[in-house]
Structure formats: C-alpha cells, structure tokens
PDB file of N, CA and C in Angstrom:
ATOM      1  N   UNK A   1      -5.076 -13.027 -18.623  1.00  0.00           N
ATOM      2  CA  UNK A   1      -4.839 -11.625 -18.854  1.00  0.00           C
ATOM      3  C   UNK A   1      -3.460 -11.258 -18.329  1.00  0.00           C
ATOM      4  N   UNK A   2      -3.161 -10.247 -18.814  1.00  0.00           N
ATOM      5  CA  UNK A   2      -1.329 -10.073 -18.576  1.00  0.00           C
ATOM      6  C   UNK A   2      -1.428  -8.711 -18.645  1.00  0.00           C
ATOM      7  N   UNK A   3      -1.006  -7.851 -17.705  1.00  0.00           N
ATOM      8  CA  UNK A   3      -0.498  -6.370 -17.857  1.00  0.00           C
ATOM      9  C   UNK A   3       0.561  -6.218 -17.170  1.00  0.00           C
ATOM     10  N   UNK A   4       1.278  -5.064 -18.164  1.00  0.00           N
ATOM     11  CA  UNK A   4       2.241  -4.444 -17.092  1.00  0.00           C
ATOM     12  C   UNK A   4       2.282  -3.239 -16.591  1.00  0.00           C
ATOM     13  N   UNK A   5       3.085  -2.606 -15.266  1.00  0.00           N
ATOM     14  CA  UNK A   5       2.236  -2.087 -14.564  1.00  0.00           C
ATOM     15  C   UNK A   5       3.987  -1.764 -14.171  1.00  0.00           C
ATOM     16  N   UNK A   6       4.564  -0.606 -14.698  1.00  0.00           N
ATOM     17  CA  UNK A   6       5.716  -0.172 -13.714  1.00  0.00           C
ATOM     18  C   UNK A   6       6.877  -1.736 -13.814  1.00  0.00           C
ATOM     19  N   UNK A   7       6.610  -2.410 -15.356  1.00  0.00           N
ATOM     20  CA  UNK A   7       7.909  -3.755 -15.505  1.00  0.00           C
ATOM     21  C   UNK A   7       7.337  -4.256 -14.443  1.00  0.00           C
ATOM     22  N   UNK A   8       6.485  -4.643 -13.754  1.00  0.00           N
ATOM     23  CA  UNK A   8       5.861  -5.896 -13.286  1.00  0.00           C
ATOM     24  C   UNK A   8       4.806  -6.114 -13.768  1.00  0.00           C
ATOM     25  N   UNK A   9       4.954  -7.761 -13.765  1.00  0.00           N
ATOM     26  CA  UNK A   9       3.452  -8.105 -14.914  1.00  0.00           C
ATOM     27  C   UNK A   9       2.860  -8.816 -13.506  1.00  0.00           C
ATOM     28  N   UNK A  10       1.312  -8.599 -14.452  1.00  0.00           N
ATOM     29  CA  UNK A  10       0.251  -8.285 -13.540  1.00  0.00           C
ATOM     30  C   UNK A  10      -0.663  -9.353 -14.032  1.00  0.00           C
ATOM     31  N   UNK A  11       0.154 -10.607 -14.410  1.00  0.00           N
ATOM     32  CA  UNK A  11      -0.712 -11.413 -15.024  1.00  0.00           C
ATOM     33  C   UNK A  11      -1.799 -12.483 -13.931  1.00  0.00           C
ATOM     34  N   UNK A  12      -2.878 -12.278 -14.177  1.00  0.00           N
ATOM     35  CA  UNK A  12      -3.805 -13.229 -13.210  1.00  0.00           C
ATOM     36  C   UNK A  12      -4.444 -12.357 -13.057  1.00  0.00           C
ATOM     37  N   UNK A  13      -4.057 -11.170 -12.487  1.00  0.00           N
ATOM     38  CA  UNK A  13      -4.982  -9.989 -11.760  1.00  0.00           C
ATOM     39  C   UNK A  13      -6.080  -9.498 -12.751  1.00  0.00           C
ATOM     40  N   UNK A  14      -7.450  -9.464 -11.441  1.00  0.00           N
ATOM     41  CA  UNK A  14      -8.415  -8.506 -12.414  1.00  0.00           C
ATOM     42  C   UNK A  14      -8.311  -7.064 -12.613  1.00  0.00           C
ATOM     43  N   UNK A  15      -9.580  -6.401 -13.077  1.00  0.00           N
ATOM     44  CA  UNK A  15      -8.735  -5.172 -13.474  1.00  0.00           C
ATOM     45  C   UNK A  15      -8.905  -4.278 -12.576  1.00  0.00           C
ATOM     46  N   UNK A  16      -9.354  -4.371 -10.995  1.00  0.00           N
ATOM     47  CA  UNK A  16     -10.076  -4.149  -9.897  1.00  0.00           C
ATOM     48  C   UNK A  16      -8.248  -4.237  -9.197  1.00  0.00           C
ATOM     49  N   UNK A  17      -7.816  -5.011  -9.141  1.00  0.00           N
ATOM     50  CA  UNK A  17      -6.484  -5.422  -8.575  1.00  0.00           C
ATOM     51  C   UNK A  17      -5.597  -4.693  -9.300  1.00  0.00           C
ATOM     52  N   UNK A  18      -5.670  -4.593 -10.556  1.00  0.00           N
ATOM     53  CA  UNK A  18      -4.508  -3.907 -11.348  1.00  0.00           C
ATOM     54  C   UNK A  18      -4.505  -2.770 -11.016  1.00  0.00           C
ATOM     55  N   UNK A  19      -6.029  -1.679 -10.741  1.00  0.00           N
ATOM     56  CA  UNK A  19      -6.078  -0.888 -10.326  1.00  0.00           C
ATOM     57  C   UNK A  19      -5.239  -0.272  -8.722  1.00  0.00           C
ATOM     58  N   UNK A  20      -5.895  -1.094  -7.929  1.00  0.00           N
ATOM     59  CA  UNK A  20      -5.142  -1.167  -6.265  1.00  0.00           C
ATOM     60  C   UNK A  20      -4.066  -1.380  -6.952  1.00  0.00           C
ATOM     61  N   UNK A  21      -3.388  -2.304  -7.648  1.00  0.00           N
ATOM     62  CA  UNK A  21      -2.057  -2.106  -7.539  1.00  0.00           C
ATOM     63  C   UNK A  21      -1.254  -0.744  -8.061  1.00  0.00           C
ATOM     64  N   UNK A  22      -1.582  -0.335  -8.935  1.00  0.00           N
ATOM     65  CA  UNK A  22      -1.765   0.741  -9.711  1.00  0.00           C
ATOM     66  C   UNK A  22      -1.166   1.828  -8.449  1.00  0.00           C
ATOM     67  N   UNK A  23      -2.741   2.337  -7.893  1.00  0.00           N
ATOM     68  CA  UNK A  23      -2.442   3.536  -6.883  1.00  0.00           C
ATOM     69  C   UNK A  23      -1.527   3.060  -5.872  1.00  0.00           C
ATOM     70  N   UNK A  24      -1.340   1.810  -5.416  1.00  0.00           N
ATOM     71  CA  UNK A  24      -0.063   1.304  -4.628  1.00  0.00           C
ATOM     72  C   UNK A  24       0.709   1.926  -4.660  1.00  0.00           C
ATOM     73  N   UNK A  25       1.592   1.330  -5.987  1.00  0.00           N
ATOM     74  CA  UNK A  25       2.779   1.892  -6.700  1.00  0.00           C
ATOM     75  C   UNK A  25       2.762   3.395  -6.837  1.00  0.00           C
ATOM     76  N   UNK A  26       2.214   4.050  -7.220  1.00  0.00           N
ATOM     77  CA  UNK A  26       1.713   5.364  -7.651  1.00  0.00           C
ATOM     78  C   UNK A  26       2.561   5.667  -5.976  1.00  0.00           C
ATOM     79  N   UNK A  27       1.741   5.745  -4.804  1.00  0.00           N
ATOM     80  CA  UNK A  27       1.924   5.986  -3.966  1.00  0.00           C
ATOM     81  C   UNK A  27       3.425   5.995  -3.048  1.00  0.00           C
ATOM     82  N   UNK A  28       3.971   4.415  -3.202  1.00  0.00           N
ATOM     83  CA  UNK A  28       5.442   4.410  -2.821  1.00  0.00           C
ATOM     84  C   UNK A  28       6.526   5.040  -3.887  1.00  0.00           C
ATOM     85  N   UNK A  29       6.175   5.172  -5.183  1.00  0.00           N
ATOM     86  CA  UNK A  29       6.935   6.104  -5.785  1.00  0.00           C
ATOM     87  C   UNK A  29       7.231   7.299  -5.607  1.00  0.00           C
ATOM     88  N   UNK A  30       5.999   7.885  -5.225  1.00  0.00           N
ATOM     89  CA  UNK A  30       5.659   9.492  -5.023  1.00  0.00           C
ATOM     90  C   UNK A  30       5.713   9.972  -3.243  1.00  0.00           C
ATOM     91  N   UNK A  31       5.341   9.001  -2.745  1.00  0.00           N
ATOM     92  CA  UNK A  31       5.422   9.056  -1.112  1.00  0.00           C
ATOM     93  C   UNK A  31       6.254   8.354   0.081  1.00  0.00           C
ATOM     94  N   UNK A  32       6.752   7.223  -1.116  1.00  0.00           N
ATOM     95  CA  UNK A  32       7.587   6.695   0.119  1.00  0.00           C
ATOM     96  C   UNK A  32       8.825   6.650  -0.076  1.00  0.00           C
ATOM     97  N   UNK A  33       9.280   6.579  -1.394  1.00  0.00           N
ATOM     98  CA  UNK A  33      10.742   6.562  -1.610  1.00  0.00           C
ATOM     99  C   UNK A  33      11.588   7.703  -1.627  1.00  0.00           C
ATOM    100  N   UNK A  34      10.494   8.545  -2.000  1.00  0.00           N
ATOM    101  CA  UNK A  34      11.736   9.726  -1.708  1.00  0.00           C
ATOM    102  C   UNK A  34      11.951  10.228  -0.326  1.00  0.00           C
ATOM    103  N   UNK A  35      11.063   9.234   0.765  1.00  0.00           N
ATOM    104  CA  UNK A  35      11.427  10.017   2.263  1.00  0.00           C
ATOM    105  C   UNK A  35      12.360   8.869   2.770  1.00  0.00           C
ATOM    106  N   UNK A  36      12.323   7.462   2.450  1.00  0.00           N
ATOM    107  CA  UNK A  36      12.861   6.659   3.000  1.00  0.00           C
ATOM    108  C   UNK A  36      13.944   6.902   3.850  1.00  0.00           C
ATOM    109  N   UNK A  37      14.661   7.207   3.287  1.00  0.00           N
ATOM    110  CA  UNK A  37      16.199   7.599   3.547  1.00  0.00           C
ATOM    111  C   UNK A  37      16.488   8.752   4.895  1.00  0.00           C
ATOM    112  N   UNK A  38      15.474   9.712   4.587  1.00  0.00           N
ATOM    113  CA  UNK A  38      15.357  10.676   5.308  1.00  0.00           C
ATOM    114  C   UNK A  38      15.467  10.100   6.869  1.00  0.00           C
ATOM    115  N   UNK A  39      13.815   9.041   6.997  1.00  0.00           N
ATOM    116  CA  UNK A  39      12.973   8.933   7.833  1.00  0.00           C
ATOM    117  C   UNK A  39      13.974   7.682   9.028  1.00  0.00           C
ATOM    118  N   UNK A  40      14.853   7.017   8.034  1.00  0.00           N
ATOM    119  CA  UNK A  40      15.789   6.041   8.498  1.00  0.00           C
ATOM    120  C   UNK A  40      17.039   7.094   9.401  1.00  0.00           C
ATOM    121  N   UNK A  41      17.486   7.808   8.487  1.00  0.00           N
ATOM    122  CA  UNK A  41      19.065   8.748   9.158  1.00  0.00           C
ATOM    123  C   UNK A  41      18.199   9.506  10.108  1.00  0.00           C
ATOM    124  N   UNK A  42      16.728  10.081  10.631  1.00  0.00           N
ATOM    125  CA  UNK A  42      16.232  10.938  11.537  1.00  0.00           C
ATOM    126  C   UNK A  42      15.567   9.817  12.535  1.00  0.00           C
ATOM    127  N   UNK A  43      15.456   9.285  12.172  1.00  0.00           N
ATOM    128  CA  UNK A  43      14.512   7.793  13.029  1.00  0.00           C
ATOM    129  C   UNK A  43      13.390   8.671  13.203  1.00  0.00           C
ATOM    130  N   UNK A  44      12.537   8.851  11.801  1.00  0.00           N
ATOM    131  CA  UNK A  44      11.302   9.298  12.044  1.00  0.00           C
ATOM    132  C   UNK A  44      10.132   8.348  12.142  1.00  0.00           C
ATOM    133  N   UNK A  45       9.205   8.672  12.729  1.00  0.00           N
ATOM    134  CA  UNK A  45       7.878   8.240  12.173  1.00  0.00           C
ATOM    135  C   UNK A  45       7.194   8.484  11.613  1.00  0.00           C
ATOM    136  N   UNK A  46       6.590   8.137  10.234  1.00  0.00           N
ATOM    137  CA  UNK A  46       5.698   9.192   8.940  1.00  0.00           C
ATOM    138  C   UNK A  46       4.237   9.562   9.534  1.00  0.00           C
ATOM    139  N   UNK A  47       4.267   9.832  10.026  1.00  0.00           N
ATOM    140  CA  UNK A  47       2.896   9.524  10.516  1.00  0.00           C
ATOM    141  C   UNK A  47       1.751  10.622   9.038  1.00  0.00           C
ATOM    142  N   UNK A  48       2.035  11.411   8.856  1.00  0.00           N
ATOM    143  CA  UNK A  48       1.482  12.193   8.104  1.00  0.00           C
ATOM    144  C   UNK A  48       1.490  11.487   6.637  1.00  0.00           C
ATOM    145  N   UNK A  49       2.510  10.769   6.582  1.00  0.00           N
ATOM    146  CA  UNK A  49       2.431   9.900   5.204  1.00  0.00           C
ATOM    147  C   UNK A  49       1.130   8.263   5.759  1.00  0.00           C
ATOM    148  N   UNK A  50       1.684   8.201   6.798  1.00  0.00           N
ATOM    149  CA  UNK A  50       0.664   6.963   7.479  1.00  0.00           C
ATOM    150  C   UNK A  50      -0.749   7.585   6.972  1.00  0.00           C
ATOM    151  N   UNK A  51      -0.936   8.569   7.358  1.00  0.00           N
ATOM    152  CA  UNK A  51      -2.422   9.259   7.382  1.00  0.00           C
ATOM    153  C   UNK A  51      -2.948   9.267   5.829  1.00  0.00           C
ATOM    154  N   UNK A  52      -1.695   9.397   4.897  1.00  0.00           N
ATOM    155  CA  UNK A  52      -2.221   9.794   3.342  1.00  0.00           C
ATOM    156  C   UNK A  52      -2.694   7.839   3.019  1.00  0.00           C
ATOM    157  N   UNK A  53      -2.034   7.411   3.815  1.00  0.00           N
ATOM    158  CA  UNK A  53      -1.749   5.813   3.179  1.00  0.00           C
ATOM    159  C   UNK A  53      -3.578   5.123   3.348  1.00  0.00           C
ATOM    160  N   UNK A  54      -3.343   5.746   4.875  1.00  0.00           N
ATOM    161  CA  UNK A  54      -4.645   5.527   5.487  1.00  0.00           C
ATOM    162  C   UNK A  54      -5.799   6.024   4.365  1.00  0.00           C
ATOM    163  N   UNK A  55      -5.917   7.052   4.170  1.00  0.00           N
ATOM    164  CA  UNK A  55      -7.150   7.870   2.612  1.00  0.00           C
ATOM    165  C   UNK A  55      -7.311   7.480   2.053  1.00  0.00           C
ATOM    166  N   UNK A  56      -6.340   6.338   1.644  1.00  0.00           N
ATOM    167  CA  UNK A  56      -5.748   5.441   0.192  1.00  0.00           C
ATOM    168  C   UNK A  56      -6.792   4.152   0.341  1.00  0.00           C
ATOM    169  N   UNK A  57      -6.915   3.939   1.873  1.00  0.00           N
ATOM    170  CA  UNK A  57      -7.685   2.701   2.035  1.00  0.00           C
ATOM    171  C   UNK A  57      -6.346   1.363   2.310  1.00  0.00           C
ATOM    172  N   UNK A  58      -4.932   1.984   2.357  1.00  0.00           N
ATOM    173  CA  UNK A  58      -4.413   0.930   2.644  1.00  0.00           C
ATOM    174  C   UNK A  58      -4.319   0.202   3.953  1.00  0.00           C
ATOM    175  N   UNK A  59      -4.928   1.360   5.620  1.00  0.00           N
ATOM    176  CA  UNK A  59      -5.284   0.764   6.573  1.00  0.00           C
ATOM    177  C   UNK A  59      -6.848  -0.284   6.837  1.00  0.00           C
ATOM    178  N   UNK A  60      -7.048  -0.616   7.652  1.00  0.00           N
ATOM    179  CA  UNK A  60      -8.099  -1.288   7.533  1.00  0.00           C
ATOM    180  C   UNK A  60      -8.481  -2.075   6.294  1.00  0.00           C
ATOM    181  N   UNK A  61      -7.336  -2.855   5.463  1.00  0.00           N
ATOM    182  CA  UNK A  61      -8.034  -3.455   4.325  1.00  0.00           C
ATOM    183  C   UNK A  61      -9.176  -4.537   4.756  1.00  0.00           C
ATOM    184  N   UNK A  62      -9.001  -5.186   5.693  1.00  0.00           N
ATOM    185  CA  UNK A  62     -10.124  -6.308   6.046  1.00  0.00           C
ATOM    186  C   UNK A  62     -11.411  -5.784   6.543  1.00  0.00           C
ATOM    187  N   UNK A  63     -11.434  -4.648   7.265  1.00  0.00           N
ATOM    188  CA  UNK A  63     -12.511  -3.559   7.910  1.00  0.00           C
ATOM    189  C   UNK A  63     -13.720  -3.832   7.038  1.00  0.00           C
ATOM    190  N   UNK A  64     -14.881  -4.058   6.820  1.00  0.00           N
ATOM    191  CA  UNK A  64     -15.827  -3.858   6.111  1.00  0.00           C
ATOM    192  C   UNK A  64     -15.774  -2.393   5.840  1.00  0.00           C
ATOM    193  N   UNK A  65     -16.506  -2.133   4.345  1.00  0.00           N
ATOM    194  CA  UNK A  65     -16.550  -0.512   4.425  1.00  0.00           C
ATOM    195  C   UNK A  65     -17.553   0.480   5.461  1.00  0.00           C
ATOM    196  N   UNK A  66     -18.817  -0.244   5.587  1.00  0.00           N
ATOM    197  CA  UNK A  66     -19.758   0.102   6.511  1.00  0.00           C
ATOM    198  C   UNK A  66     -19.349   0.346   8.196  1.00  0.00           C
ATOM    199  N   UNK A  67     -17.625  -0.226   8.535  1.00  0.00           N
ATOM    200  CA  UNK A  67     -17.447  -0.106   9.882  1.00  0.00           C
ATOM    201  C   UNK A  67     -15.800   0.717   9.210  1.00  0.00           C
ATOM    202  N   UNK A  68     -15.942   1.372   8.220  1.00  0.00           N
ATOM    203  CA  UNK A  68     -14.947   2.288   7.722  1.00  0.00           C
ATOM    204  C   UNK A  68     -13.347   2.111   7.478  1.00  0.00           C
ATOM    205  N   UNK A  69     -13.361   0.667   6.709  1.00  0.00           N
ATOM    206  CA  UNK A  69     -12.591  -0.110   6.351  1.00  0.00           C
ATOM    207  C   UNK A  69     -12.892  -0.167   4.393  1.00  0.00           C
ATOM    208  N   UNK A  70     -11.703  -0.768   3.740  1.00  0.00           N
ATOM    209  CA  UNK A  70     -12.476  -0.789   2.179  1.00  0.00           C
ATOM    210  C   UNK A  70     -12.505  -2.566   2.464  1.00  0.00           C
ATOM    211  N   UNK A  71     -12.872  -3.486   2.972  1.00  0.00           N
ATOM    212  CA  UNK A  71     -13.041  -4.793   2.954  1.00  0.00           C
ATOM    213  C   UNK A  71     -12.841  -5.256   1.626  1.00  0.00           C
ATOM    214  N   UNK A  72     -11.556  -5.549   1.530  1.00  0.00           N
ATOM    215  CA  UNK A  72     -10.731  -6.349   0.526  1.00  0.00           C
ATOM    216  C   UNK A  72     -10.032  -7.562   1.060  1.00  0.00           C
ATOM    217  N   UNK A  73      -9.923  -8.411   0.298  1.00  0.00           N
ATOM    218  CA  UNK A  73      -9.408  -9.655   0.621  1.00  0.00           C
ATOM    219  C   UNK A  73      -7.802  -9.779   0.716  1.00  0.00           C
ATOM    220  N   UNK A  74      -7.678 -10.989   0.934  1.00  0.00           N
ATOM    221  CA  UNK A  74      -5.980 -11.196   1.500  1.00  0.00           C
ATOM    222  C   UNK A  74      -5.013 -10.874  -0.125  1.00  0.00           C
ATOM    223  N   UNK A  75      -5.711 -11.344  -1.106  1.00  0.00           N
ATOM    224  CA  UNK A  75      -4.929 -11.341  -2.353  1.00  0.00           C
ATOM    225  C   UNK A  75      -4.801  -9.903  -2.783  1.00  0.00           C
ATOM    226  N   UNK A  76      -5.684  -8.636  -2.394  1.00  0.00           N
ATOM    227  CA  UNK A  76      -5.871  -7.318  -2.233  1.00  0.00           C
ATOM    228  C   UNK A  76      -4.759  -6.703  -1.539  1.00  0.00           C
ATOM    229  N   UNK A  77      -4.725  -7.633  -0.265  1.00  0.00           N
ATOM    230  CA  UNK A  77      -3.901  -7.316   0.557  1.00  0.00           C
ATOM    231  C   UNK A  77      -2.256  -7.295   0.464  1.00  0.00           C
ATOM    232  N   UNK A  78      -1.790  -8.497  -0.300  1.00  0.00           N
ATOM    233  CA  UNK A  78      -0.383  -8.331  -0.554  1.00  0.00           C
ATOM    234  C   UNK A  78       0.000  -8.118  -1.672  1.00  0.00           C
ATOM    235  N   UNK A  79      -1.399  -7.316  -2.889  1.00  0.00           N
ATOM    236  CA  UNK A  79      -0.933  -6.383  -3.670  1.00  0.00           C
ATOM    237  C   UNK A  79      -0.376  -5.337  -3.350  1.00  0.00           C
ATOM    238  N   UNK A  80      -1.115  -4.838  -1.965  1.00  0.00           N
ATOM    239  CA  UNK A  80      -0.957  -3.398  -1.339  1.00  0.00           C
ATOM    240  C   UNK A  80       0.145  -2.975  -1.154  1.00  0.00           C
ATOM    241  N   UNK A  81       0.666  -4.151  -0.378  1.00  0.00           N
ATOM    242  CA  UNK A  81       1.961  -4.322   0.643  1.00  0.00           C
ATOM    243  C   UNK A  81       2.963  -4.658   0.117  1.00  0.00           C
ATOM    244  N   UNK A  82       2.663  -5.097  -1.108  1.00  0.00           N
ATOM    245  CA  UNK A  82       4.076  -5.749  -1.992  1.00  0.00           C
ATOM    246  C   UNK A  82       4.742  -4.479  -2.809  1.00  0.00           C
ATOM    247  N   UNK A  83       3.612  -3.598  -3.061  1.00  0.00           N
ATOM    248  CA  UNK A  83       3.936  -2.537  -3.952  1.00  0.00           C
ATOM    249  C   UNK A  83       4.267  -1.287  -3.206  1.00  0.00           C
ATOM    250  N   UNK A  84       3.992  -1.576  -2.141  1.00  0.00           N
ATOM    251  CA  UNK A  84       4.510  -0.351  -1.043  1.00  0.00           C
ATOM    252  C   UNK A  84       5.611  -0.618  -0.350  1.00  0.00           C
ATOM    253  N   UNK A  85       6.369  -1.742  -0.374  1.00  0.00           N
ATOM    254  CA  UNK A  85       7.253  -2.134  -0.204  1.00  0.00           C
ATOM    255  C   UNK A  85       8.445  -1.569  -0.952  1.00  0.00           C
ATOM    256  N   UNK A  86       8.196  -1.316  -2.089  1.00  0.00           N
ATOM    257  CA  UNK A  86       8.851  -1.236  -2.722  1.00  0.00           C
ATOM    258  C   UNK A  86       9.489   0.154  -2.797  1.00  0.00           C
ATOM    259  N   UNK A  87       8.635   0.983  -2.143  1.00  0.00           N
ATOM    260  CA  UNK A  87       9.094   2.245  -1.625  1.00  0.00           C
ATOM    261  C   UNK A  87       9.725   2.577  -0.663  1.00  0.00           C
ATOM    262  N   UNK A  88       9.052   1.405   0.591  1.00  0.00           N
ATOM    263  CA  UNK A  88       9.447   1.469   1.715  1.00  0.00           C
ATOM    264  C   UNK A  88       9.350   0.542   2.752  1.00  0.00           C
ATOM    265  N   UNK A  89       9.962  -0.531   2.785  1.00  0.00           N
ATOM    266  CA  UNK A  89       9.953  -1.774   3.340  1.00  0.00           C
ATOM    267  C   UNK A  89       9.286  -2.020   4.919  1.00  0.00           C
ATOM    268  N   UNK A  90       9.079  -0.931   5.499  1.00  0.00           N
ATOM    269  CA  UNK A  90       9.252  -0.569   7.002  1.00  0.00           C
ATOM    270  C   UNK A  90       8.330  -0.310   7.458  1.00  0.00           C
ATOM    271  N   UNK A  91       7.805   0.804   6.206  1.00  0.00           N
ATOM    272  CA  UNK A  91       6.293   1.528   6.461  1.00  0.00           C
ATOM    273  C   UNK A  91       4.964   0.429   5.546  1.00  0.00           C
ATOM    274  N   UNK A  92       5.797  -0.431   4.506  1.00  0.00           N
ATOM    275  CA  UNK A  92       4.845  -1.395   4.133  1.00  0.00           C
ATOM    276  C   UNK A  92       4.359  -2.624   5.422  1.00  0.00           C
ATOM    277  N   UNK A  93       6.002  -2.622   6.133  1.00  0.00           N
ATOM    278  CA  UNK A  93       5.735  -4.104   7.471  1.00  0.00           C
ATOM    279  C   UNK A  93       4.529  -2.962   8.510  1.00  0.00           C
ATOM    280  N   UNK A  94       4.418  -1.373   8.856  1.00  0.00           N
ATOM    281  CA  UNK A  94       3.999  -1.453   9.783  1.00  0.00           C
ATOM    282  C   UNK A  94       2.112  -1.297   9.144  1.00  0.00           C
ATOM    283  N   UNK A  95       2.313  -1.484   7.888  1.00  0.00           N
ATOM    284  CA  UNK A  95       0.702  -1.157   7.690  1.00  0.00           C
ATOM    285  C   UNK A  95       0.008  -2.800   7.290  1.00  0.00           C
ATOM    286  N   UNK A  96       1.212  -3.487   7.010  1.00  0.00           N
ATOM    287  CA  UNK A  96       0.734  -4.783   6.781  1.00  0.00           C
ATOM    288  C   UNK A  96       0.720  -5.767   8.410  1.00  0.00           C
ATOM    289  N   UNK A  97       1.050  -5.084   9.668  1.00  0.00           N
ATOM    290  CA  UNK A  97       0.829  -5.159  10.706  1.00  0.00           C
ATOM    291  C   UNK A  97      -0.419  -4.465  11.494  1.00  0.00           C
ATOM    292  N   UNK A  98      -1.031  -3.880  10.878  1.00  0.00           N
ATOM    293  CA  UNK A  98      -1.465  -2.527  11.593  1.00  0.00           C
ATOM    294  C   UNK A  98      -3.406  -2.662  10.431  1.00  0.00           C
ATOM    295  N   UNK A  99      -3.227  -3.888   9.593  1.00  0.00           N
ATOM    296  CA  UNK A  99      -4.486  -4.004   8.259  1.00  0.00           C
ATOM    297  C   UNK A  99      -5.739  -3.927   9.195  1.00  0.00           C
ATOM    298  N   UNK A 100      -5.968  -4.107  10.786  1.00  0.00           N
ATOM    299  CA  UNK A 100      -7.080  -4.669  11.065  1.00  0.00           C
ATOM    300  C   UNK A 100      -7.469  -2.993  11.910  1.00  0.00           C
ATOM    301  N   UNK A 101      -6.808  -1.907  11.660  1.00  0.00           N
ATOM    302  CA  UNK A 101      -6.995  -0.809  12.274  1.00  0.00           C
ATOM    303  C   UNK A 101      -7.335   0.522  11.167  1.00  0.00           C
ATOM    304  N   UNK A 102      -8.186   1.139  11.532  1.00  0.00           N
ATOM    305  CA  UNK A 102      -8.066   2.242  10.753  1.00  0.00           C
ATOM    306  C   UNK A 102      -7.761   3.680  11.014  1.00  0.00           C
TER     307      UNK A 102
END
C-alpha cells in the first residue's frame, strides 16, 4: 500500500499509522512551526503547546491506555516524532524523551 500524506509517501503503513501520522503532521504544521522561531529568539518553553501535544496522545505513547497512556508501539512512535519534527525539532527531541510520561 502506498499513500501520500503532505509529499511523503506512506508506503508500508497501515491505515491506523497513516492516520497518527496524519494528525502528527496536522499538528506541527498548525502548532509547531509557526511558534518555532518565536520560542528559540525568547528561549521559551511551550508548555501549553506540550499540553495540546499531550491530548493528542503524543506523551505517554508506550503507557497502556488503562494507566492513561494510548499504548502504541515503537513504529507508532517514530511516526509521531518524525512528523513533529518537522515542525519542530526540539519539541519533537523533548517528547520523544519524555514517551514514558504523561
């Protein structure tokens, strides 16, 4: 299977993944790139964007859902982070540091 998804192909992925990747992207387009810049020249911390990321289910990906995590796997995982990266390299390293917390 092959999709594209924002000129990246999404070939291998199910449609469960295309999805996560989906709202990923969605997300660093709309939430992270346009603060990047900001958050770098103020030396901020997003925390309020952390919190939206968090809703998203991008904290705690390994968390079972029952201990209030969405328990997704590692290949889940650097869909997340690859596509949030792409918004924001910094805030993708501290949530792809930060997967085992919610």
């Amino acid at each position: 299977m092959s999709t594209t998804i924002d000129g990246v192909a999404a070939e291998g992925l199910n449609e469960e993944q295309i999805q996560i990747q989906s709202i990923a992207q969605e997300f660093a387009r709309n939430e992270l790139a346009p603060n990047m810049s900001t958050w770098d020249a103020k030396e901020e911390f997003p925390v309020d964007t952390l919190k939206k990321a968090a809703a998203l289910g991008f904290s705690g990906i390994y968390i079972k859902p029952e201990n209030g995590g969405t328990g997704l796997g590692r290949i889940e995982a650097s869909i997340v982070f690859e596509a949030l990266s792409h918004g924001c390299v910094s805030t993708s390293a501290y949530l792809s540091i930060h997967k085992y917390t919610i």
